[in-house]
C-alpha atoms as a PDB file:
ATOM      1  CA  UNK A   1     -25.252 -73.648 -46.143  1.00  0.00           C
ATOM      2  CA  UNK A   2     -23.736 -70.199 -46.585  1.00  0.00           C
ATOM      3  CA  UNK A   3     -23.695 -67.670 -44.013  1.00  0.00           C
ATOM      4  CA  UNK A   4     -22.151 -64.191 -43.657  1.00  0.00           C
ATOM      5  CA  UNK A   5     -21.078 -62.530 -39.677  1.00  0.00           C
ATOM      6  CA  UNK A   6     -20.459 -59.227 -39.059  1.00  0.00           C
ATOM      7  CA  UNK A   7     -18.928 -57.566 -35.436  1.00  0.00           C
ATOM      8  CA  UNK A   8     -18.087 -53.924 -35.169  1.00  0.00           C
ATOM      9  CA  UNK A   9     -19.247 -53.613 -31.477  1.00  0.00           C
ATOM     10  CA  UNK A  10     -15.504 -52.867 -30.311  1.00  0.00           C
ATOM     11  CA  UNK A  11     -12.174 -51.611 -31.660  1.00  0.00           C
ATOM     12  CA  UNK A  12     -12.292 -54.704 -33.216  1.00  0.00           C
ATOM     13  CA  UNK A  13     -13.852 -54.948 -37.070  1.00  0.00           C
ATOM     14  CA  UNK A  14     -14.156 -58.583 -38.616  1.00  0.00           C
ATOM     15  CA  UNK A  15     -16.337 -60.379 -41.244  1.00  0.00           C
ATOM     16  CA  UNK A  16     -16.942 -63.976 -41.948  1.00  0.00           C
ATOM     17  CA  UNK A  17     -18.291 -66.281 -43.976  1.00  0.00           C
ATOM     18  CA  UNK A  18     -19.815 -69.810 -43.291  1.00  0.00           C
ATOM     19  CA  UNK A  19     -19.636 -72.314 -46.100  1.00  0.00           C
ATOM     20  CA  UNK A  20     -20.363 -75.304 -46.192  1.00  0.00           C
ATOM     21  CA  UNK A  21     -18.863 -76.412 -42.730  1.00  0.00           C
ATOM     22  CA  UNK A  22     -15.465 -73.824 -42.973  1.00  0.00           C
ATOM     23  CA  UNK A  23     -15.320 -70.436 -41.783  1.00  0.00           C
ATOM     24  CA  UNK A  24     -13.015 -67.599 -43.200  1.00  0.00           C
ATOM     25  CA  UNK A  25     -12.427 -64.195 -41.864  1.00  0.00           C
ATOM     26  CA  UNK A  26     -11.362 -60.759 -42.239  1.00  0.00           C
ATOM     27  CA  UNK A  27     -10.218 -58.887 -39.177  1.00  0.00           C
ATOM     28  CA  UNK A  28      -8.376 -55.641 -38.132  1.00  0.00           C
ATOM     29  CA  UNK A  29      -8.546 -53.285 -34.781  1.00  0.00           C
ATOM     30  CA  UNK A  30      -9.407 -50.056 -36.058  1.00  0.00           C
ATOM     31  CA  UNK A  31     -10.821 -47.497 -34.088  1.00  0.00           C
ATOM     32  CA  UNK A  32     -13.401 -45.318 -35.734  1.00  0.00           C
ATOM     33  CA  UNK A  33     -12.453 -47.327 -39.198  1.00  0.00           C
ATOM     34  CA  UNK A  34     -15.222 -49.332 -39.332  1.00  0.00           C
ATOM     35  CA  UNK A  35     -17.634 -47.913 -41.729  1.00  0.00           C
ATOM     36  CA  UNK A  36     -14.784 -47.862 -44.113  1.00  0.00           C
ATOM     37  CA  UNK A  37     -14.117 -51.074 -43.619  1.00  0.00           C
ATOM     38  CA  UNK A  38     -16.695 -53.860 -42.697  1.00  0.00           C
ATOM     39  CA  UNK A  39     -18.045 -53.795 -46.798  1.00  0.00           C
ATOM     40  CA  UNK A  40     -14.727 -54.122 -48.105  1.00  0.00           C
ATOM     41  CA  UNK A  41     -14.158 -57.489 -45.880  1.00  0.00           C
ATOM     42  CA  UNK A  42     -17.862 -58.718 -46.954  1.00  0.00           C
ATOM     43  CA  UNK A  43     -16.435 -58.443 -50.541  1.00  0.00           C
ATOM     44  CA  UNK A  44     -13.247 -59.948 -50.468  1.00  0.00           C
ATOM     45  CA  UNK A  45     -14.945 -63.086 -48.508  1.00  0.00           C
ATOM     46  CA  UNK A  46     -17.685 -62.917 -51.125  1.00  0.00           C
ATOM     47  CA  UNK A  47     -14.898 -63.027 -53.682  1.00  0.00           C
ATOM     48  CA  UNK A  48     -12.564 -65.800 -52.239  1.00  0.00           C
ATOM     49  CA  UNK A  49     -14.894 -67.849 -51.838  1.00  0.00           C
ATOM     50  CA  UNK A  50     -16.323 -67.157 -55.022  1.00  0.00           C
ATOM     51  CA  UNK A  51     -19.867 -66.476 -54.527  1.00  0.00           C
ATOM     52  CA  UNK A  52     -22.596 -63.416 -54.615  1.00  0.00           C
ATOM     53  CA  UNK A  53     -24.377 -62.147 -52.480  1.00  0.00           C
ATOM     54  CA  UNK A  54     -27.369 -63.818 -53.644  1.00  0.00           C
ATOM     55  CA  UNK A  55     -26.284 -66.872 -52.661  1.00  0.00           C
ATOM     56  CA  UNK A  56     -26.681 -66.104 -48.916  1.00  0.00           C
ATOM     57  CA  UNK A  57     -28.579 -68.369 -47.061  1.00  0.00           C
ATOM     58  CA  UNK A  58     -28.350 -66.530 -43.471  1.00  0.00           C
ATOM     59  CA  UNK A  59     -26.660 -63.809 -41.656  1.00  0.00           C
ATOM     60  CA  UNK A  60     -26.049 -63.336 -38.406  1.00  0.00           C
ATOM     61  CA  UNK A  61     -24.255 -59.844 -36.332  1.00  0.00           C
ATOM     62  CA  UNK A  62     -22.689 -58.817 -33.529  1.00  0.00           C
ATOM     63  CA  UNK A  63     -26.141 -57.435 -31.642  1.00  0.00           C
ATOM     64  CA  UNK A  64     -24.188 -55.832 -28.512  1.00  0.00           C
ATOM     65  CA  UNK A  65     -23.898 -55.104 -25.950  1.00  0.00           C
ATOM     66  CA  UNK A  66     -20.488 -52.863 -26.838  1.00  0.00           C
ATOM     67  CA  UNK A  67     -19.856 -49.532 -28.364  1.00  0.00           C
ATOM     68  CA  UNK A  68     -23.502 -47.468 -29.473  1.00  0.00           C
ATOM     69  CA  UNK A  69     -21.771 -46.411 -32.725  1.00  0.00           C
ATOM     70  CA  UNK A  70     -20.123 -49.853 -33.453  1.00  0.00           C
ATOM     71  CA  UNK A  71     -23.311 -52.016 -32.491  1.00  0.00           C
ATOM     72  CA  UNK A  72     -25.636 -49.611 -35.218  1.00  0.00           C
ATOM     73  CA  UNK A  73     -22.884 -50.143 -38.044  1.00  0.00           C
ATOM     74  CA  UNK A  74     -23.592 -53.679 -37.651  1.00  0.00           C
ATOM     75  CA  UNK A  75     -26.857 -53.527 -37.473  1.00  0.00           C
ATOM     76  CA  UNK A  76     -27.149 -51.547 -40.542  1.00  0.00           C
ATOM     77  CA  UNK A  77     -25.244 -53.243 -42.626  1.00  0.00           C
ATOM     78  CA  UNK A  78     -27.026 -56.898 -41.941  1.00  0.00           C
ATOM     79  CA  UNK A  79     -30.656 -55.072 -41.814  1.00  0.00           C
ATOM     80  CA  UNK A  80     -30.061 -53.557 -45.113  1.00  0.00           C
ATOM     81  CA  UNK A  81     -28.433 -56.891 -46.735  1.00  0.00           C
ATOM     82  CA  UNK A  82     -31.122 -58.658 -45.311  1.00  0.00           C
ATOM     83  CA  UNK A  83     -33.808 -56.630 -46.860  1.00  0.00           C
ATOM     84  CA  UNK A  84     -32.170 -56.855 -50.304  1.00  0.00           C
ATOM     85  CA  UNK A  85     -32.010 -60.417 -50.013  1.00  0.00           C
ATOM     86  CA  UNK A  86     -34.520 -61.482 -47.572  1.00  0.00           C
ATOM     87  CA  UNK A  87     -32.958 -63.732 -45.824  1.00  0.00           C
ATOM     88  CA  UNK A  88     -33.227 -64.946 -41.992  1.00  0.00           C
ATOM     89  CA  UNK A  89     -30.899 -63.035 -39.560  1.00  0.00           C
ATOM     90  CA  UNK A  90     -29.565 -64.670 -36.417  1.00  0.00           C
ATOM     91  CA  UNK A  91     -28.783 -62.056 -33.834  1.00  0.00           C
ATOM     92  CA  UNK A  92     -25.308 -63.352 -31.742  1.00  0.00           C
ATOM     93  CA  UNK A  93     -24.292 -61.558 -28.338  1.00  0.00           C
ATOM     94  CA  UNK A  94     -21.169 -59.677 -28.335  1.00  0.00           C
ATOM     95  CA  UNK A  95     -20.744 -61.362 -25.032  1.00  0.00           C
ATOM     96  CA  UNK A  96     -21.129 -64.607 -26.173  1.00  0.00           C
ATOM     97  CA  UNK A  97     -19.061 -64.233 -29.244  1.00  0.00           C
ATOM     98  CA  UNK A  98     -16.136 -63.634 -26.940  1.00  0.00           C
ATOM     99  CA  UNK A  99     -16.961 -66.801 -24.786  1.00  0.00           C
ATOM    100  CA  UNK A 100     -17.140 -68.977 -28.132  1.00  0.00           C
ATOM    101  CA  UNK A 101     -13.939 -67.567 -29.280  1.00  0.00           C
ATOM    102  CA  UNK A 102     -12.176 -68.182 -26.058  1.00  0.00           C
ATOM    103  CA  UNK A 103     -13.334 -71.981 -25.881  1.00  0.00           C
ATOM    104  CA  UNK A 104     -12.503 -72.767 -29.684  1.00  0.00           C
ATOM    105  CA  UNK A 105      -8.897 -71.924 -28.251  1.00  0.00           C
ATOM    106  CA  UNK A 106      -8.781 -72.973 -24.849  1.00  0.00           C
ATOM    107  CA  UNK A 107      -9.565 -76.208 -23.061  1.00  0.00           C
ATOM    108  CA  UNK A 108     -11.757 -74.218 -20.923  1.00  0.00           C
ATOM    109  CA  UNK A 109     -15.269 -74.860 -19.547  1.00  0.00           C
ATOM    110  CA  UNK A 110     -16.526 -71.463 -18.166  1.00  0.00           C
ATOM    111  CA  UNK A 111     -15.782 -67.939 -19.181  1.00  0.00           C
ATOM    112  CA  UNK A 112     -16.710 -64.973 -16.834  1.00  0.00           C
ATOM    113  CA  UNK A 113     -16.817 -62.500 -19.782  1.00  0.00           C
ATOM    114  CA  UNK A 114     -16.613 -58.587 -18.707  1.00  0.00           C
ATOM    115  CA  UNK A 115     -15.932 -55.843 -21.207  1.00  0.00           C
ATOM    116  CA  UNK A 116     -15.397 -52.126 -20.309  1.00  0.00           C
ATOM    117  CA  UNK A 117     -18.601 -50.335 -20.590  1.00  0.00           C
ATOM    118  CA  UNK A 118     -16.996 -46.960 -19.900  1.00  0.00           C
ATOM    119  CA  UNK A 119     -18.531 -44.852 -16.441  1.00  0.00           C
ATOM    120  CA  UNK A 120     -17.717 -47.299 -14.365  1.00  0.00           C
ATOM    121  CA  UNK A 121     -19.726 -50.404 -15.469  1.00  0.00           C
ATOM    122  CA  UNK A 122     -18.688 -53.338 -17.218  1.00  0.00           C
ATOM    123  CA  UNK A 123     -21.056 -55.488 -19.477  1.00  0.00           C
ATOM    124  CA  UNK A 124     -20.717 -58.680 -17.653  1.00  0.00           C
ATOM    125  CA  UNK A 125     -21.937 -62.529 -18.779  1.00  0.00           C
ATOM    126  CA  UNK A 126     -21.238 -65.985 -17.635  1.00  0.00           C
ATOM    127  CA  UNK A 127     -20.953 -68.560 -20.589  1.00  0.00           C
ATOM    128  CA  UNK A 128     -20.405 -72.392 -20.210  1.00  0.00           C
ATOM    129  CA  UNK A 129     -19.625 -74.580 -23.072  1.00  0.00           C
ATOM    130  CA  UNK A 130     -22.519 -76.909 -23.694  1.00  0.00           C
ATOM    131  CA  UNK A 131     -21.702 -80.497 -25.052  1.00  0.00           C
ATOM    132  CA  UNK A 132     -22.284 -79.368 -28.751  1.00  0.00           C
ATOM    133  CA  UNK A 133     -18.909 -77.238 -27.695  1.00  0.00           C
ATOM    134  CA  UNK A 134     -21.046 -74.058 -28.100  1.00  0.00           C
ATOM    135  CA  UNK A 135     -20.599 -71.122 -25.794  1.00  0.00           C
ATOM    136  CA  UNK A 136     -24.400 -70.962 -23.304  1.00  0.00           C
ATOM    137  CA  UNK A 137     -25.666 -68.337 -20.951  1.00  0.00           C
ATOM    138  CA  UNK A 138     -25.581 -68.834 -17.601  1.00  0.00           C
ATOM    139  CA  UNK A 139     -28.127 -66.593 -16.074  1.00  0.00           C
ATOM    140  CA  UNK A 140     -28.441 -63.404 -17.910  1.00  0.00           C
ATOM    141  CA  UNK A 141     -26.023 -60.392 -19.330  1.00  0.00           C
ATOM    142  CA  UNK A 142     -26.546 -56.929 -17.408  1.00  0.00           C
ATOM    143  CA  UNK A 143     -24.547 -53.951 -17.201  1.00  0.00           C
ATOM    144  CA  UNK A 144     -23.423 -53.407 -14.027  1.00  0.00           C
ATOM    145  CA  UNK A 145     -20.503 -51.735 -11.725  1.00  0.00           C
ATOM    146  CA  UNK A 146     -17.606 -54.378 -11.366  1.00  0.00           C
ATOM    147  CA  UNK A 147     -18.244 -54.945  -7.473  1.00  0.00           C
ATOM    148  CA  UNK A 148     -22.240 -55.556  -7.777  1.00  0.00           C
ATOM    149  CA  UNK A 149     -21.568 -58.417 -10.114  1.00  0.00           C
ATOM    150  CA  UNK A 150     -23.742 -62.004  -9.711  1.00  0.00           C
ATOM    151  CA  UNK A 151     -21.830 -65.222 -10.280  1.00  0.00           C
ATOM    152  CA  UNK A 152     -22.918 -69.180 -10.221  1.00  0.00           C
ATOM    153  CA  UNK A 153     -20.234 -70.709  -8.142  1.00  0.00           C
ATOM    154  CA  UNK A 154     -18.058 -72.191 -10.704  1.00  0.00           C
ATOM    155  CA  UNK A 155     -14.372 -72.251 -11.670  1.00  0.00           C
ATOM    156  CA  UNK A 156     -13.442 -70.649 -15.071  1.00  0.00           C
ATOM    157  CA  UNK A 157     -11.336 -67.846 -16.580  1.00  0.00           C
ATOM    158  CA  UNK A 158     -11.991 -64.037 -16.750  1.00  0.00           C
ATOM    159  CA  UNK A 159     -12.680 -63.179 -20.508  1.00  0.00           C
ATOM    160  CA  UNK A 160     -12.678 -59.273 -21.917  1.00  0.00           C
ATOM    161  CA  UNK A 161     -11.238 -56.114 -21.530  1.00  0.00           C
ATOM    162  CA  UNK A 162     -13.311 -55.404 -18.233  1.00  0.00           C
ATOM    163  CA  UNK A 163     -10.597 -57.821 -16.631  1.00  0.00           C
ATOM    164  CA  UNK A 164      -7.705 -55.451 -17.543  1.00  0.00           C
ATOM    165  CA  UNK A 165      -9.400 -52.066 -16.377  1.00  0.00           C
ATOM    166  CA  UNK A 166     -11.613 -53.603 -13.401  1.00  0.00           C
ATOM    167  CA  UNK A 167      -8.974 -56.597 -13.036  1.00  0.00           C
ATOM    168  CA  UNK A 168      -8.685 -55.936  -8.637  1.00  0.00           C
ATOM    169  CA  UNK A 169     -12.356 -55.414  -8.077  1.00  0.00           C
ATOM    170  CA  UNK A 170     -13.778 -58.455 -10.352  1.00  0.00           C
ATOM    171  CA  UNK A 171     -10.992 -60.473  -9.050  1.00  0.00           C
ATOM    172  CA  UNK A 172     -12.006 -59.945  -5.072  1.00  0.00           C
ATOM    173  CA  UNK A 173     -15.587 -61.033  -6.023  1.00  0.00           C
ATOM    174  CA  UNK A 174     -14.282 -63.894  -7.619  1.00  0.00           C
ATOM    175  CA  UNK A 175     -11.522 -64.804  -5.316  1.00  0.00           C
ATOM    176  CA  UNK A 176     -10.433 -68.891  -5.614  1.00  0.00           C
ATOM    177  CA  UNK A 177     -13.233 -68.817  -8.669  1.00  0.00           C
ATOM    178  CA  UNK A 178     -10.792 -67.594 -11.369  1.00  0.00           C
ATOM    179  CA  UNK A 179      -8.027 -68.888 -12.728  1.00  0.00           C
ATOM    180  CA  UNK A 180      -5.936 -66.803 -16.097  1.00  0.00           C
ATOM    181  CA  UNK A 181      -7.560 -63.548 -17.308  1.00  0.00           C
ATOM    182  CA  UNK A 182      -7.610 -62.958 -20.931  1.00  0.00           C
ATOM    183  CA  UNK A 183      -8.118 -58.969 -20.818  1.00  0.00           C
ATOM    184  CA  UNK A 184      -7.356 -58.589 -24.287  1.00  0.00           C
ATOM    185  CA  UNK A 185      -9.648 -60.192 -25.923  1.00  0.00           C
ATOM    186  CA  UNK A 186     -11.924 -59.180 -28.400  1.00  0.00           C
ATOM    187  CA  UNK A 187     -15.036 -60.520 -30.675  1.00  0.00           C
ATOM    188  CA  UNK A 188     -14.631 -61.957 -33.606  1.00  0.00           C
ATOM    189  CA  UNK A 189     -17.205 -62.665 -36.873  1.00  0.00           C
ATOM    190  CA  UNK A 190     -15.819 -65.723 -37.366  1.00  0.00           C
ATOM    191  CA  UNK A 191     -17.227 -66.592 -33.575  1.00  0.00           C
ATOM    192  CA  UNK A 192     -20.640 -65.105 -34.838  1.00  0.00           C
ATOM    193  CA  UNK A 193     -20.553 -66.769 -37.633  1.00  0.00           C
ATOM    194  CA  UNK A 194     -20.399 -70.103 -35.310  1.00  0.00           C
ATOM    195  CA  UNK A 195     -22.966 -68.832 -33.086  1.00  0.00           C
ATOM    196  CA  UNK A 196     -25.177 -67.978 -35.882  1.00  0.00           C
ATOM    197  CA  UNK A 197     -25.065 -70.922 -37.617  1.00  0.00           C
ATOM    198  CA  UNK A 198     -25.822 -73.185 -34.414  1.00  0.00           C
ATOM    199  CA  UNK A 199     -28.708 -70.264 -33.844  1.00  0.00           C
ATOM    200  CA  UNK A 200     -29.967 -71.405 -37.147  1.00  0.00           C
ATOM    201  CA  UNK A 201     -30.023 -74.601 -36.537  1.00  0.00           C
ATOM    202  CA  UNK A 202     -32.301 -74.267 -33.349  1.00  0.00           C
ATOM    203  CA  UNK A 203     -34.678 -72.140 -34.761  1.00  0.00           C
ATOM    204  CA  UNK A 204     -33.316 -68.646 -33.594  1.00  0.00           C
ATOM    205  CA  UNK A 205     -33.326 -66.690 -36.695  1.00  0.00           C
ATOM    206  CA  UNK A 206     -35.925 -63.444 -36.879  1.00  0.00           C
ATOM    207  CA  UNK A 207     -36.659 -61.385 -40.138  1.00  0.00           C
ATOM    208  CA  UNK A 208     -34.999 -58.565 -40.782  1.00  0.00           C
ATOM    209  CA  UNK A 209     -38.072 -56.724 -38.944  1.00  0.00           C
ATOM    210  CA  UNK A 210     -36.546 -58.166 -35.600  1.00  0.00           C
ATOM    211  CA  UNK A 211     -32.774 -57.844 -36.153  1.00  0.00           C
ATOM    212  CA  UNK A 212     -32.442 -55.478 -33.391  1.00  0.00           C
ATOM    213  CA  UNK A 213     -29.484 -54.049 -31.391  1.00  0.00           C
ATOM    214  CA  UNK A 214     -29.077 -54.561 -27.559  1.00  0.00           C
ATOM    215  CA  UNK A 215     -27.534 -51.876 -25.789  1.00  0.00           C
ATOM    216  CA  UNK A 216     -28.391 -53.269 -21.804  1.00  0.00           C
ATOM    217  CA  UNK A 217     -28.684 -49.951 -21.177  1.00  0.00           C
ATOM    218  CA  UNK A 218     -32.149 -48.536 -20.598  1.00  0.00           C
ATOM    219  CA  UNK A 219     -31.528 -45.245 -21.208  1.00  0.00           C
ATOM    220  CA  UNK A 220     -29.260 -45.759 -24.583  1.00  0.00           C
ATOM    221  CA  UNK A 221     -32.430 -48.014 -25.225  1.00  0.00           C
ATOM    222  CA  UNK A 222     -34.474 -45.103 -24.730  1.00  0.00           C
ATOM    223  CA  UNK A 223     -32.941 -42.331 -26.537  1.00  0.00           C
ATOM    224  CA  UNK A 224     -32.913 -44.537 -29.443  1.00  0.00           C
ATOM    225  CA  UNK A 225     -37.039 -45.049 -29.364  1.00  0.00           C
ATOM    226  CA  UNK A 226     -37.351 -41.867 -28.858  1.00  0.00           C
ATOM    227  CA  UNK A 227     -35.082 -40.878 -32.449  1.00  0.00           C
ATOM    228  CA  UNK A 228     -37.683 -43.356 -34.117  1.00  0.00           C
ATOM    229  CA  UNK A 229     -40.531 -41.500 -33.122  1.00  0.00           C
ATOM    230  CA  UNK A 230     -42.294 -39.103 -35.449  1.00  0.00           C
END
């Protein structure tokens, strides 16, 4: 089985490649560098690993929620491979991808995972690993001012860059909840490319149709329906 990840939701631009039970990766943190980027890394995977594009089984992005720019550059890139090859897609929260990265290097259990979604809000999301060691929603994701945030009553570890900007506030909510915070951490393909391939496995792939971007926000959500409209 062969898949190729892509994440460009943050600062952060990666891409990896699933074969055959290993994953390798290209990463860098490069603001605004992504477009320049993210097909270079799909080629040099491609390359090492000595295959073509053609023999994709799967892919599987970075859906959001995280920058509008970064989460569309994804998008693109795996809706336009996907049409050339059709090919499943397995959409993999940003969120999520953060969780599973987080428990592949920690001996950790539950990850309250808040990134910095700019005026004042965070993009918040409580994961649990499940006993296939895979990072699992608790609840749902929302976007959300730091102090309005809903939590199950569990111990675990604050996860994402919302912990070094709203580190105070999301601290009191959580007090005797939280043990270390891991502010600067930030997704990784090779994490999607986990995700995607367990989202395979269980049936979650869409067509390329349904690869879609999600922003949380309603009105980002909005504006972009309305740019589709003719």
């Amino acid at each position: 089985m062969k898949l190729l990840a892509v994440e460009t939701a943050t600062e952060a631009c990666s891409a990896a490649l699933y074969c055959d039970g290993s994953i390798i990766e290209r990463y860098q943190i490069a603001p605004q560098q992504h477009t320049r980027l993210i097909l270079p890394m799909i080629e040099s995977l491609l390359a090492e690993a000595g295959l073509q594009r053609q023999d994709l089984h799967a892919l599987a992005f970075g859906c959001g929620p995280g920058s509008f720019t970064g989460i569309r550059i994804a998008t693109g890139i795996i809706q336009g491979i996907a049409f050339g090859l059709d090919v499943p897609v397995v959409p993999v929260s940003t969120l999520a991808a953060l969780a599973q990265d987080f428990f592949d290097r920690h001996d950790a259990h539950t990850a309250f995972v808040a990134m910095d979604a700019r005026m004042s809000e965070i993009f918040w999301g409580v994961y649990q690993r499940n006993p296939d060691n895979h990072a699992e929603l608790c609840g749902k994701e929302v976007v959300t001012p730091a102090h309005l945030i809903e939590f199950p009553p569990l111990n675990g570890s604050g996860v994402g860059s919302g912990w070094g900007v709203y580190a105070d506030v999301l601290g009191g909510c959580l007090t005797g909840l939280v043990g270390a915070c891991y502010p600067d951490y930030l997704p990784r393909a090779a994490a999607v490319a986990k995700l995607g391939m367990y989202g395979f496995d269980h049936g979650l792939a869409v067509t390329v149709d349904e690869a879609l971007p999600s922003y949380l926000r309603n009105n980002v959500a909005k504006k972009e329906s309305e740019r589709l409209r003719p």
